[in-house]
C-alpha atoms as a PDB file:
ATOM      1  CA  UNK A   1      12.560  20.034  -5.176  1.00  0.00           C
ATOM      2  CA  UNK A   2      11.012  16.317  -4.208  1.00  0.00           C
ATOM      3  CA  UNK A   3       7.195  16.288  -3.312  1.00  0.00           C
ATOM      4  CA  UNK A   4       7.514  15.284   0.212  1.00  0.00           C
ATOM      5  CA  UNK A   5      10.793  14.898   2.679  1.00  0.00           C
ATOM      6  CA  UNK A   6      10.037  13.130   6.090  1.00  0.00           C
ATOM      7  CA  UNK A   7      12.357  12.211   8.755  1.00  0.00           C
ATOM      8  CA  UNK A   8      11.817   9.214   9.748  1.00  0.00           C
ATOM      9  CA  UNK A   9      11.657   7.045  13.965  1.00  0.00           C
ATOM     10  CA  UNK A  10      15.407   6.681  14.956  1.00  0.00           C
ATOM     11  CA  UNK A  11      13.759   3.371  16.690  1.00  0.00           C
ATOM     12  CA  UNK A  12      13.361   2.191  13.563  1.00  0.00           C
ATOM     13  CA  UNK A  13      16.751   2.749  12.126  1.00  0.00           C
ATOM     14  CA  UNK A  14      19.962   2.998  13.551  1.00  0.00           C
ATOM     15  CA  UNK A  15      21.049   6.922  12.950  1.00  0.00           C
ATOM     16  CA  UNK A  16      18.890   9.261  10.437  1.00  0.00           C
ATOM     17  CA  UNK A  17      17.134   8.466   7.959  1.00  0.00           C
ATOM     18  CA  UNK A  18      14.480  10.306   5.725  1.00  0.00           C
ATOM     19  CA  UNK A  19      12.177   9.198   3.342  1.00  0.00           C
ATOM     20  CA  UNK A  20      11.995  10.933   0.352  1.00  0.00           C
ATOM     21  CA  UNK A  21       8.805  11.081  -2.573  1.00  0.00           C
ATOM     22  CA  UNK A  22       7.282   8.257  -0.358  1.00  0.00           C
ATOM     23  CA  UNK A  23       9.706   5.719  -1.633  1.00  0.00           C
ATOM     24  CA  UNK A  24      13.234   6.696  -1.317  1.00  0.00           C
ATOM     25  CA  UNK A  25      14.397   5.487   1.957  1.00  0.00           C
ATOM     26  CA  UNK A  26      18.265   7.326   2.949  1.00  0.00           C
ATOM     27  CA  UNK A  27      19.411   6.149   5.701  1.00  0.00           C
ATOM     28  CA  UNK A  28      22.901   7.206   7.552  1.00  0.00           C
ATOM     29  CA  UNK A  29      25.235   4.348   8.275  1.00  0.00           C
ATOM     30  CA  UNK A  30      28.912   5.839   9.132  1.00  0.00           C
ATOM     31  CA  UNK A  31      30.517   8.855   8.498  1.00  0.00           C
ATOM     32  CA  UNK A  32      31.529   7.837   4.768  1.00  0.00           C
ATOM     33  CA  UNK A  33      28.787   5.564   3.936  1.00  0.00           C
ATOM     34  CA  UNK A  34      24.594   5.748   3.303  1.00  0.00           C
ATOM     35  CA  UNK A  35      22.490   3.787   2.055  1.00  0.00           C
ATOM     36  CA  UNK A  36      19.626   4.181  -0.532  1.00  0.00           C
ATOM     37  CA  UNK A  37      16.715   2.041  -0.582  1.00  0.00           C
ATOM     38  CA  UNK A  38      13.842   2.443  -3.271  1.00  0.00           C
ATOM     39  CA  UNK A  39      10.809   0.920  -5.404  1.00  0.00           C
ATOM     40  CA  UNK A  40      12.399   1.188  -8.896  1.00  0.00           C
ATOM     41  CA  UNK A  41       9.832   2.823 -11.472  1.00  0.00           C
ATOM     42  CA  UNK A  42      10.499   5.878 -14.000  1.00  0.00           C
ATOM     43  CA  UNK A  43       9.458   8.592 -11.496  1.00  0.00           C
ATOM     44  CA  UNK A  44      11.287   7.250  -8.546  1.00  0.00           C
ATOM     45  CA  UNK A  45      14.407   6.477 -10.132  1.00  0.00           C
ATOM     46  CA  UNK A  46      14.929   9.873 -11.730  1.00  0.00           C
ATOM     47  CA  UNK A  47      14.277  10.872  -7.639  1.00  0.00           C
ATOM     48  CA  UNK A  48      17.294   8.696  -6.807  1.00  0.00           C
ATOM     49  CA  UNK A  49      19.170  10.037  -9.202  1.00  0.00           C
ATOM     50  CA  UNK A  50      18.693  13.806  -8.424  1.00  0.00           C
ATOM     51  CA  UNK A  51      19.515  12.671  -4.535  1.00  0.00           C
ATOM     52  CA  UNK A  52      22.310  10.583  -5.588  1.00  0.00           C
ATOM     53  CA  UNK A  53      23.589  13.722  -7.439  1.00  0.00           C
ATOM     54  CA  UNK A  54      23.161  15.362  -4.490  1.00  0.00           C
ATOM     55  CA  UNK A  55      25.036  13.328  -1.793  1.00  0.00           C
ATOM     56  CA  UNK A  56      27.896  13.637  -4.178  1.00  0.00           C
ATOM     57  CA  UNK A  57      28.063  17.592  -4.286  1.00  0.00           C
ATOM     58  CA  UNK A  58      27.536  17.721  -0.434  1.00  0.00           C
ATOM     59  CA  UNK A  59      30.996  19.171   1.246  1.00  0.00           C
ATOM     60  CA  UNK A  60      31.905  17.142   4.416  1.00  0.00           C
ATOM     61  CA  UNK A  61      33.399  20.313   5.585  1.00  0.00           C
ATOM     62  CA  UNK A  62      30.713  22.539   6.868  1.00  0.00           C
ATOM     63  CA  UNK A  63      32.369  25.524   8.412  1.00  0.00           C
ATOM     64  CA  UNK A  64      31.432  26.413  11.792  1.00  0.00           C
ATOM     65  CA  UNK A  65      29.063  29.270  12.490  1.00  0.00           C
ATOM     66  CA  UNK A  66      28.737  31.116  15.991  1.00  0.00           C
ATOM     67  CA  UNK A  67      26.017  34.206  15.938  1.00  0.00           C
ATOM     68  CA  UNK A  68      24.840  35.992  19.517  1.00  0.00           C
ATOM     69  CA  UNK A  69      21.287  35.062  20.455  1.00  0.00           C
ATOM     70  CA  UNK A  70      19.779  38.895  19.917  1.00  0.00           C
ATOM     71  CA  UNK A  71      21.622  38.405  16.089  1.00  0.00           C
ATOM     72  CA  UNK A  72      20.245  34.884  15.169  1.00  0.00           C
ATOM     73  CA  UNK A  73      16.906  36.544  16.786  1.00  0.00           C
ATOM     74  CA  UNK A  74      16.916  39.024  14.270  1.00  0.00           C
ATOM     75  CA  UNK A  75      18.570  37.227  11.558  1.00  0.00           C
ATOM     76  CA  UNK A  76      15.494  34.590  11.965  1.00  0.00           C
ATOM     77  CA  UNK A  77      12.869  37.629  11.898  1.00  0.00           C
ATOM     78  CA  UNK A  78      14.596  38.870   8.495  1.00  0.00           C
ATOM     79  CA  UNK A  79      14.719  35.138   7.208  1.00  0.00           C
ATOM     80  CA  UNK A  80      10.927  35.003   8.284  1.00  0.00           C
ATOM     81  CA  UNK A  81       9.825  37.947   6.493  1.00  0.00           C
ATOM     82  CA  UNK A  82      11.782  37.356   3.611  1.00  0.00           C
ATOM     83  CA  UNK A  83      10.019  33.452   3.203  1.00  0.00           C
ATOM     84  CA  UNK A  84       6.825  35.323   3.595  1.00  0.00           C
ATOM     85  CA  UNK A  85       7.614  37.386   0.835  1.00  0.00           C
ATOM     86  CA  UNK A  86       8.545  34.900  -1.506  1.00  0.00           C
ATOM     87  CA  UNK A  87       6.030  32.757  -0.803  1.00  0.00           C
ATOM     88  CA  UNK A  88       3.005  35.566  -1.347  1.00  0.00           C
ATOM     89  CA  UNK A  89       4.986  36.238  -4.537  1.00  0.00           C
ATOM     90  CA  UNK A  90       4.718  32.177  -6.294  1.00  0.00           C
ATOM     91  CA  UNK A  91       1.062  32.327  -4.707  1.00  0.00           C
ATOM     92  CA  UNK A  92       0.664  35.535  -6.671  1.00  0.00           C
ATOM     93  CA  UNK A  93       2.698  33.740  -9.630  1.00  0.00           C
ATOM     94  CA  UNK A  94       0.444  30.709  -9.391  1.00  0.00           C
ATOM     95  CA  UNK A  95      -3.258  31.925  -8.804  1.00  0.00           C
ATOM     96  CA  UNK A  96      -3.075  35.424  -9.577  1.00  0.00           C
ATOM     97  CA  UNK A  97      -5.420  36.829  -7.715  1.00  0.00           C
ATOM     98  CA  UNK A  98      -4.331  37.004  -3.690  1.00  0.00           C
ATOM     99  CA  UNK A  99      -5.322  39.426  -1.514  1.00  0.00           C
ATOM    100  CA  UNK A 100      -4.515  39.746   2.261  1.00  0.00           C
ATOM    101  CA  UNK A 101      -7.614  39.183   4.302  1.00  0.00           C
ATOM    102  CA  UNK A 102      -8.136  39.221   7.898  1.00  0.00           C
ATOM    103  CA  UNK A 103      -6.465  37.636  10.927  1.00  0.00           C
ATOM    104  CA  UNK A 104      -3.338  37.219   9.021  1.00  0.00           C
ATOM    105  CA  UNK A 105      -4.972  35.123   6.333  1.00  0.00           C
ATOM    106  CA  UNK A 106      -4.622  35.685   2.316  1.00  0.00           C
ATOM    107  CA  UNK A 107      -7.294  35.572   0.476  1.00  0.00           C
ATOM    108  CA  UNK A 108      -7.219  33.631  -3.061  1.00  0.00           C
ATOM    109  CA  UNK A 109      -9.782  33.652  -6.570  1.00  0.00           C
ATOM    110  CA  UNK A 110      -9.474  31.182  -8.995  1.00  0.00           C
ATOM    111  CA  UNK A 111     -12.484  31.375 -11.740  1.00  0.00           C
ATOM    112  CA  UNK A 112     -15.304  32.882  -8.335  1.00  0.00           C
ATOM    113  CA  UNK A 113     -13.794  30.368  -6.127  1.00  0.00           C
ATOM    114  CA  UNK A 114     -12.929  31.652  -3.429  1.00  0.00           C
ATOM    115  CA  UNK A 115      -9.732  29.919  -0.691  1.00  0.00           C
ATOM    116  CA  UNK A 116      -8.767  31.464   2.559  1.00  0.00           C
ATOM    117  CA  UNK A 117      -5.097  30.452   3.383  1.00  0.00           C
ATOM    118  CA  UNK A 118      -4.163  30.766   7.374  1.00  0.00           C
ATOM    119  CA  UNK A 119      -0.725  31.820   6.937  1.00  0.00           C
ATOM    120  CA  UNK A 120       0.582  30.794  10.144  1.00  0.00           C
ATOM    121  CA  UNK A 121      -0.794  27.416  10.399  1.00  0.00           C
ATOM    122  CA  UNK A 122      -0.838  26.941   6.558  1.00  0.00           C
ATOM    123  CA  UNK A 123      -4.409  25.648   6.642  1.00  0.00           C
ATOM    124  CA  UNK A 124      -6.887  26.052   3.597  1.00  0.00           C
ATOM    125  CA  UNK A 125     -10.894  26.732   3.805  1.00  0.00           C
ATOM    126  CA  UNK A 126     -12.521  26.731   0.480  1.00  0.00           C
ATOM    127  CA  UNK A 127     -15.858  24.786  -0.647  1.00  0.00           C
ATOM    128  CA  UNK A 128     -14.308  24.085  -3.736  1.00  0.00           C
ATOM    129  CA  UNK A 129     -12.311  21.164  -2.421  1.00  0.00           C
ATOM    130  CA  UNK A 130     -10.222  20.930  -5.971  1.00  0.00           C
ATOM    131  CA  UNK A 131      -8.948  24.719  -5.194  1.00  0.00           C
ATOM    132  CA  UNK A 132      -8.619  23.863  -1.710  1.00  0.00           C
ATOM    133  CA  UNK A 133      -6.143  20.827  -2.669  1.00  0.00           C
ATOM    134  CA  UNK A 134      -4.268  23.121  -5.421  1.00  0.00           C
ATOM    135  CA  UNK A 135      -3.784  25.349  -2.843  1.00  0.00           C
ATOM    136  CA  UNK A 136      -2.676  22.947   0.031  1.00  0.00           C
ATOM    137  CA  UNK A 137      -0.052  20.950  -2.300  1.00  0.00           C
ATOM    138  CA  UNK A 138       1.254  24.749  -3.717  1.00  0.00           C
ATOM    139  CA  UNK A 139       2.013  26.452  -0.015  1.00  0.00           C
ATOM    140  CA  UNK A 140       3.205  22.322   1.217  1.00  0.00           C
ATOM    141  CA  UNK A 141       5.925  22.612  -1.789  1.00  0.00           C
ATOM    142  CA  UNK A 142       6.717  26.464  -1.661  1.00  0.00           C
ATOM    143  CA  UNK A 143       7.158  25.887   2.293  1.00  0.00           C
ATOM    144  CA  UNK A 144       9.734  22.646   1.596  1.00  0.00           C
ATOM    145  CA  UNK A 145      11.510  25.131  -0.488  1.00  0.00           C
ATOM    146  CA  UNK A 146      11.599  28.018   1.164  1.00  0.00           C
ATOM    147  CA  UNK A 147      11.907  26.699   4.833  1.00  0.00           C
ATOM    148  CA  UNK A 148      13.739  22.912   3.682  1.00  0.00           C
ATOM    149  CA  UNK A 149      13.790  21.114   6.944  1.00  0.00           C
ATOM    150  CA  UNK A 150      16.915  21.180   9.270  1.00  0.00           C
ATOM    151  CA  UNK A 151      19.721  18.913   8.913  1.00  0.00           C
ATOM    152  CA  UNK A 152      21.352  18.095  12.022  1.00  0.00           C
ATOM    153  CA  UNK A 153      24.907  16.667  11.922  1.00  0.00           C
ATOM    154  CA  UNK A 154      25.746  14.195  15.544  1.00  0.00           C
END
């Protein structure tokens, strides 16, 4: 959904905080009360307002959850495989031509350029460095969707 999400040094705040699209700061305060700090321009301000929207839709009532270790183990493998999936399917969506390579790589050919994706690590190799960048910023944003990073409530 946003380009980039980062959590950001509890020493530098007091409780969580994250910055969003590089200038949306959202920072914890109390149980009823955040703040949002931003650099107002066009872009950024339709970002606050999508977060803003957001915060407002988010239930205070998350429901408690207990699954055995061997279940979340194989709950996480299904959740794994299923990311994978999806995430070989918007490559496939995007650049059309992927193929699975060696060593757990995929393989991908836009116009006889040629990128090798490390699916594990997420790392790119291409000579073309503009495919190489399309590639990196596609499997960075499918990732953030896919896998969204953890929210932990203290």
């Amino acid at each position: 959904m946003f380009q980039s999400v980062e959590s950001l040094p509890d020493e530098e705040f007091e409780g969580p905080a994250f910055r969003v699209h590089e200038w949306l700061t959202v920072k914890y305060e109390s149980e009823k009360h955040i703040s949002l700090h931003w650099r107002s321009d066009p872009i950024n301000d339709m970002v606050f307002d999508s977060v803003v929207a957001l915060v407002l839709n988010i239930s205070r009532e998350i429901p408690k959850v207990v699954v055995e270790s061997e279940e979340a183990t194989k709950t996480e493998e299904e959740n794994n495989k299923k990311a994978e999936k999806v995430i070989h399917a918007i490559l496939v969506f995007l650049f059309e031509d992927v193929k699975f390579g060696e060593n757990g790589k995929l393989v991908i050919s836009v116009d006889g350029n040629v990128a090798h994706l490390h699916k594990q690590s997420g790392n790119v190799e291409s000579e073309n460095e503009g495919l190489k960048e399309r590639v990196r910023v596609a499997v960075e944003r499918i990732q953030n969707a896919v896998k969204p990073i953890p929210l932990s409530m203290s």
